[in-house]
PDB file of N, CA and C in Angstrom:
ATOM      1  N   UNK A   1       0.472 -27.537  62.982  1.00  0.00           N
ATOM      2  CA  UNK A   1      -0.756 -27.764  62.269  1.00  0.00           C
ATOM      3  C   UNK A   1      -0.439 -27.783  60.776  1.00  0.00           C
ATOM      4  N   UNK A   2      -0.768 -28.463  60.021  1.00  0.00           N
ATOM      5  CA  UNK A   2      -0.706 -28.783  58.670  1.00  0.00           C
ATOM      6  C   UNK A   2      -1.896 -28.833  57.928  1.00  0.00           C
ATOM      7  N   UNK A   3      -1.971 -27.778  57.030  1.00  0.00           N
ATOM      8  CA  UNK A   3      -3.594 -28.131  56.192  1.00  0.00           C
ATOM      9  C   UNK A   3      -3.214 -28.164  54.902  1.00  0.00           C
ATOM     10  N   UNK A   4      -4.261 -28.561  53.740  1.00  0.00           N
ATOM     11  CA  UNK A   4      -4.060 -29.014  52.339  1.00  0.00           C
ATOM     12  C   UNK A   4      -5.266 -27.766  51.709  1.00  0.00           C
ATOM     13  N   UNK A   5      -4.352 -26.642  51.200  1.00  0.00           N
ATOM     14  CA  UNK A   5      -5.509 -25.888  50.507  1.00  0.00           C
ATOM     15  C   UNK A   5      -5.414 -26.031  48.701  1.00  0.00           C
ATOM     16  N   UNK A   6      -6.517 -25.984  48.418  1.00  0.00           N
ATOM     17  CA  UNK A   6      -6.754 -25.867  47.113  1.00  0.00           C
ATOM     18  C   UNK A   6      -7.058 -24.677  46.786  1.00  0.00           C
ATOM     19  N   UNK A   7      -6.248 -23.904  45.416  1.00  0.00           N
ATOM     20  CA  UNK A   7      -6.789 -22.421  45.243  1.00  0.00           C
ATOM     21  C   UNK A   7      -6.892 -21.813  44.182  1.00  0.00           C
ATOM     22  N   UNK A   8      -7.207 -20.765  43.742  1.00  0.00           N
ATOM     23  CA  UNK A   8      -7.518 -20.137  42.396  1.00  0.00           C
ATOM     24  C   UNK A   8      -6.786 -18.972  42.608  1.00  0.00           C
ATOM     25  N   UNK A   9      -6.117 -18.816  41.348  1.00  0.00           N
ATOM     26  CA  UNK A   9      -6.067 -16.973  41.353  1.00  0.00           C
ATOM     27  C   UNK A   9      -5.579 -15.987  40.310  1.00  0.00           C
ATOM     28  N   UNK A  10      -5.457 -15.157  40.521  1.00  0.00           N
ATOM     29  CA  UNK A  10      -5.070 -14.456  39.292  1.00  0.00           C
ATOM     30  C   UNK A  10      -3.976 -13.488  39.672  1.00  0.00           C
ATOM     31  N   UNK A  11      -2.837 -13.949  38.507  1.00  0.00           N
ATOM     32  CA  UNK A  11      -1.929 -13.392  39.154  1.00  0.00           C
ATOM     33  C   UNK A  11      -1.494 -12.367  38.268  1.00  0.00           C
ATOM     34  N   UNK A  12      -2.176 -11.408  37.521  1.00  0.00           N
ATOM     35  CA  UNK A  12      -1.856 -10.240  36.820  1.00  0.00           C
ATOM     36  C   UNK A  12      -0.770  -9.799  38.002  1.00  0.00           C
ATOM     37  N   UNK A  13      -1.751  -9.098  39.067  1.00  0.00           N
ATOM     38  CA  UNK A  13      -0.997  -8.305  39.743  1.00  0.00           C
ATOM     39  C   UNK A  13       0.793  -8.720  40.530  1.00  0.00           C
ATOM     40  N   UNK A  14       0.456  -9.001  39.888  1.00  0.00           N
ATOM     41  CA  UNK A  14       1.832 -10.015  41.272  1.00  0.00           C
ATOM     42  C   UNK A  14       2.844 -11.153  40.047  1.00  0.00           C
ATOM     43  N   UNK A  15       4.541 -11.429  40.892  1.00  0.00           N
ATOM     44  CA  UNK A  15       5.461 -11.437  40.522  1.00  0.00           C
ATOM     45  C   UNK A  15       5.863 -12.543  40.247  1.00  0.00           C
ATOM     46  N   UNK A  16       4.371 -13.133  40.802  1.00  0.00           N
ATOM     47  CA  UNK A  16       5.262 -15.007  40.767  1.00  0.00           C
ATOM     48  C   UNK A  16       4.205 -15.856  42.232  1.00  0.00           C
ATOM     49  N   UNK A  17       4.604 -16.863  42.708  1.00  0.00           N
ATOM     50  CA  UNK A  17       4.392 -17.325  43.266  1.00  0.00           C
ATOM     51  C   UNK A  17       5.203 -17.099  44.448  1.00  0.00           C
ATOM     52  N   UNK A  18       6.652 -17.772  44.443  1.00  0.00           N
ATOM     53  CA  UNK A  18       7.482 -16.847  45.735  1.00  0.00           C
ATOM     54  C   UNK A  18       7.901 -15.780  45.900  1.00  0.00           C
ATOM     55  N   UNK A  19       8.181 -15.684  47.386  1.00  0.00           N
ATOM     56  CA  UNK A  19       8.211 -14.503  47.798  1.00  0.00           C
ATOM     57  C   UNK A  19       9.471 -13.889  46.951  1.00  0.00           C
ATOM     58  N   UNK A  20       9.173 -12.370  47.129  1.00  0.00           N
ATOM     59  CA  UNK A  20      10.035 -11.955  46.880  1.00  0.00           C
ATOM     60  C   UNK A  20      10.411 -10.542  47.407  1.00  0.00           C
ATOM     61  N   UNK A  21      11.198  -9.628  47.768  1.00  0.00           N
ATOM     62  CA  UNK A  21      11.863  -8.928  48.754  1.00  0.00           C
ATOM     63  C   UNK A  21      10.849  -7.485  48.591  1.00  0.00           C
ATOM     64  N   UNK A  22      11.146  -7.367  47.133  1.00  0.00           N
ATOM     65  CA  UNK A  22      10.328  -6.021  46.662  1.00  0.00           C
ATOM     66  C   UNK A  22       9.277  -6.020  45.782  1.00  0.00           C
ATOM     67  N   UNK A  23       8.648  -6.711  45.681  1.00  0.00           N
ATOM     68  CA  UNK A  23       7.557  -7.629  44.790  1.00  0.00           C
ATOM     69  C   UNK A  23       6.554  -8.223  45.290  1.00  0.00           C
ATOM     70  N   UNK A  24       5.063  -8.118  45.097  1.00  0.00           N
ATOM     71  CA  UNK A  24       4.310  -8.829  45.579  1.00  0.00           C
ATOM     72  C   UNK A  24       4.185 -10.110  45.045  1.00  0.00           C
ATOM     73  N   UNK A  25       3.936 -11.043  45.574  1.00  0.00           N
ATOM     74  CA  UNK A  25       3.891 -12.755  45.638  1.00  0.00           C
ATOM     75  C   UNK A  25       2.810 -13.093  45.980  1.00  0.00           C
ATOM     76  N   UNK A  26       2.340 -14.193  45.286  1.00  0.00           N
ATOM     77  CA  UNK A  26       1.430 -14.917  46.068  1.00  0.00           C
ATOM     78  C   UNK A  26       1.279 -15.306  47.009  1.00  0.00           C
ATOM     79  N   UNK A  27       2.939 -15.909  47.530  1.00  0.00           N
ATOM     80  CA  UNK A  27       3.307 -16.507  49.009  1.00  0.00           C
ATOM     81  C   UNK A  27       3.104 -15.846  49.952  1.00  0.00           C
ATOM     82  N   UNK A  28       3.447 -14.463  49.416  1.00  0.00           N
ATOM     83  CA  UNK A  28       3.676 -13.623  50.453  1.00  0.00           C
ATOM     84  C   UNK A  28       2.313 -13.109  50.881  1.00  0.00           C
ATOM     85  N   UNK A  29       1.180 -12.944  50.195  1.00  0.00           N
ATOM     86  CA  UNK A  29       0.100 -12.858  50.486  1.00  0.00           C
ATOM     87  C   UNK A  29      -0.864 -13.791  51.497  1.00  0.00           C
ATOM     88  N   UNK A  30      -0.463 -15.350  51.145  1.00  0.00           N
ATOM     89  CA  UNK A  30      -0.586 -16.323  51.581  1.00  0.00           C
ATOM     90  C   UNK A  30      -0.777 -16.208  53.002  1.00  0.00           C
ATOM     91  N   UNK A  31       0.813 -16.318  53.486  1.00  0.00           N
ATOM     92  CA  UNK A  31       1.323 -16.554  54.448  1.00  0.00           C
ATOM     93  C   UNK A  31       0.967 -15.060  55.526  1.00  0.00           C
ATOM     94  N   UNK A  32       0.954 -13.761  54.801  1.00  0.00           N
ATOM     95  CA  UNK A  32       0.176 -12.389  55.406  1.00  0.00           C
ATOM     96  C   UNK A  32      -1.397 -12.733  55.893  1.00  0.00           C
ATOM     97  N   UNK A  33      -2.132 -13.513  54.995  1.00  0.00           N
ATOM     98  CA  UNK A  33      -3.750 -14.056  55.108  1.00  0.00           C
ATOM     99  C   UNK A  33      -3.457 -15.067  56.321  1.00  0.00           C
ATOM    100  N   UNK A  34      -2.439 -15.559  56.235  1.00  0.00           N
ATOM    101  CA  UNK A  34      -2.998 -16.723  57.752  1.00  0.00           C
ATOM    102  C   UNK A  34      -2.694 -16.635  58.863  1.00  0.00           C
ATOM    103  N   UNK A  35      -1.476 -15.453  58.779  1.00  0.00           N
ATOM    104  CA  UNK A  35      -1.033 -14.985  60.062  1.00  0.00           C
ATOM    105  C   UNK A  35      -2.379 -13.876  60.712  1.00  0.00           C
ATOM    106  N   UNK A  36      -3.028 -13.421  59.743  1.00  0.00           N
ATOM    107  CA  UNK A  36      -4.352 -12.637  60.603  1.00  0.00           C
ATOM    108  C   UNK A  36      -5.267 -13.177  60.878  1.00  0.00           C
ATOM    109  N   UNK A  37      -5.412 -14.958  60.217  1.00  0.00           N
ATOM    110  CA  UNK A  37      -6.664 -15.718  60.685  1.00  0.00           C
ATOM    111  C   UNK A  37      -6.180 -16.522  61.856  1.00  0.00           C
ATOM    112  N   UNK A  38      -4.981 -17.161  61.902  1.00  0.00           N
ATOM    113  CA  UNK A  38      -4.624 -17.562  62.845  1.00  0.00           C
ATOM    114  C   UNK A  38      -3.803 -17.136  64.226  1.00  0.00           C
ATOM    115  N   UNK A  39      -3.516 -15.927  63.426  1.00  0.00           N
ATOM    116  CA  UNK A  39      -2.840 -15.745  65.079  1.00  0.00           C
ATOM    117  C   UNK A  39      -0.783 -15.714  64.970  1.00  0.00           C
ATOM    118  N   UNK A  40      -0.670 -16.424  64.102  1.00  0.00           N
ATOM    119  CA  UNK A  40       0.608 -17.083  64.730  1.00  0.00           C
ATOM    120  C   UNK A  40       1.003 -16.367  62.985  1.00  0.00           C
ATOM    121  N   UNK A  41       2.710 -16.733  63.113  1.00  0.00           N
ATOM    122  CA  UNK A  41       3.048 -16.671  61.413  1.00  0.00           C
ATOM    123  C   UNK A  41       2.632 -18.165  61.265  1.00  0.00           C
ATOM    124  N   UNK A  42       2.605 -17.998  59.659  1.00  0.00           N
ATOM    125  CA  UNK A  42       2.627 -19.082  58.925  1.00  0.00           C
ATOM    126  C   UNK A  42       3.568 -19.440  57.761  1.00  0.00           C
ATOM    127  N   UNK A  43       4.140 -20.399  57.295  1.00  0.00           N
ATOM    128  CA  UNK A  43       4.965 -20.421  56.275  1.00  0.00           C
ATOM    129  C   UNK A  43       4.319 -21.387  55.363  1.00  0.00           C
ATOM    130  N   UNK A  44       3.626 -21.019  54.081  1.00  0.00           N
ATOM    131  CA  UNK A  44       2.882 -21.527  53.129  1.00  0.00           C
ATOM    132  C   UNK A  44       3.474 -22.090  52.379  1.00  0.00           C
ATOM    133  N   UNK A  45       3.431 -23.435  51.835  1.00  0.00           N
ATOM    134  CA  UNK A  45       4.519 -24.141  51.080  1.00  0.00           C
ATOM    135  C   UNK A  45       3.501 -24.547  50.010  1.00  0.00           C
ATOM    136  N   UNK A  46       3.773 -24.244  48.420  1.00  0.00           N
ATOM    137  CA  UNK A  46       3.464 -24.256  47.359  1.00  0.00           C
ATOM    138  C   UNK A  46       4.020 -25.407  46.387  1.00  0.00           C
ATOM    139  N   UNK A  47       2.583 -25.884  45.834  1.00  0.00           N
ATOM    140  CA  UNK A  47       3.117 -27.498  45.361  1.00  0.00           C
ATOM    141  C   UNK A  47       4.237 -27.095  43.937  1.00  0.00           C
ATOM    142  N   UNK A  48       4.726 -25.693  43.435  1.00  0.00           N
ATOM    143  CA  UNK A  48       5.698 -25.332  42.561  1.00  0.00           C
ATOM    144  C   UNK A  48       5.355 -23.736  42.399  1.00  0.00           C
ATOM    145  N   UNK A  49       5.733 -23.087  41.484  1.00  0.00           N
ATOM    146  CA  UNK A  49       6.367 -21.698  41.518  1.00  0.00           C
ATOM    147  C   UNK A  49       5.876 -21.405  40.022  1.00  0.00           C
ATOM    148  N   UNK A  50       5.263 -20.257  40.246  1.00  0.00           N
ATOM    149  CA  UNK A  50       4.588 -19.554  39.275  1.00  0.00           C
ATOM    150  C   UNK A  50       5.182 -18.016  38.201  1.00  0.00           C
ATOM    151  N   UNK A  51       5.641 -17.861  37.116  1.00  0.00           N
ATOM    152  CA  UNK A  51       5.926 -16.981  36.572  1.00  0.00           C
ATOM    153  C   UNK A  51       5.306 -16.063  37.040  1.00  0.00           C
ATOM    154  N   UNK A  52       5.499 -14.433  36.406  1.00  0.00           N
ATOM    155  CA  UNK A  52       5.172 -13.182  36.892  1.00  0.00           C
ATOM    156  C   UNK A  52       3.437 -13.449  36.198  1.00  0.00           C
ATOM    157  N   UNK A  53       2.836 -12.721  36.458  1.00  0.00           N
ATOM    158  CA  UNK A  53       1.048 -12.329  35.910  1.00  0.00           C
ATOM    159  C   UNK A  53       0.341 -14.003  35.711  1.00  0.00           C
ATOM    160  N   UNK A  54       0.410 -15.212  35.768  1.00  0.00           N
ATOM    161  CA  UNK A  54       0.380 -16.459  35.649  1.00  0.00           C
ATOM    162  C   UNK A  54      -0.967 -16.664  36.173  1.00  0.00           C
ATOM    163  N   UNK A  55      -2.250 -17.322  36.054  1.00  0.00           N
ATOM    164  CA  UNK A  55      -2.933 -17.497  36.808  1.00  0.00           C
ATOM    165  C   UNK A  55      -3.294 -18.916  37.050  1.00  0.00           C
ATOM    166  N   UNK A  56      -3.769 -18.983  38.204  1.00  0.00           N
ATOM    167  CA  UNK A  56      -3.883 -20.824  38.272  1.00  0.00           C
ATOM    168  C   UNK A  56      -5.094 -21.304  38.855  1.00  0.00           C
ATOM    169  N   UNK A  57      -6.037 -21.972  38.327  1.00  0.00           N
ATOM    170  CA  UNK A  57      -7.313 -22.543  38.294  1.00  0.00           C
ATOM    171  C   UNK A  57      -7.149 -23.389  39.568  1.00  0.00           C
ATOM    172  N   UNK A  58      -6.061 -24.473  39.865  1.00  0.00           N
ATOM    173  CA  UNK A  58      -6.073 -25.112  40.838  1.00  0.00           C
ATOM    174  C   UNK A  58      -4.875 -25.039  41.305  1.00  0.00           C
ATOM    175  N   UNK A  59      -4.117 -24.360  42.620  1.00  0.00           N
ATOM    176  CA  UNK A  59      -3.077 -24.683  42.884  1.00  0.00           C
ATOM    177  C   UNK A  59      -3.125 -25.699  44.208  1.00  0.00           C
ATOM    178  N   UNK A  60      -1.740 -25.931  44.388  1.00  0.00           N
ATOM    179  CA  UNK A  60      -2.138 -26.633  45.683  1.00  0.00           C
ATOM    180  C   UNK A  60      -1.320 -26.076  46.914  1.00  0.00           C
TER     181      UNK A  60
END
């Protein structure tokens, strides 16, 4: 299954966009949010990569 999300966020809290081992991520949040809506894992692929605290009005 393949979907196209559009998103907002604020990334004070968090390290970046990818994951990262000991660091919260956006990705990693991502991909934690869809594995409890859907059921299954998910691997969230990000249209590029975000510095630490960065926030983004529209990602894709």
């Amino acid at each position: 299954m393949k979907l196209f999300l559009r998103l907002s966020f604020l990334g004070t809290a968090y390290c970046g966009y990818h994951v990262q081992e000991n660091a919260p991520s956006i990705q990693k949040v991502l991909n934690e949010t869809a594995e409890k809506v859907f059921g299954f894992p998910c691997d969230i692929v990000g249209c590029s990569r975000t510095d630490s605290g960065v926030h983004a009005e529209e990602f894709c």
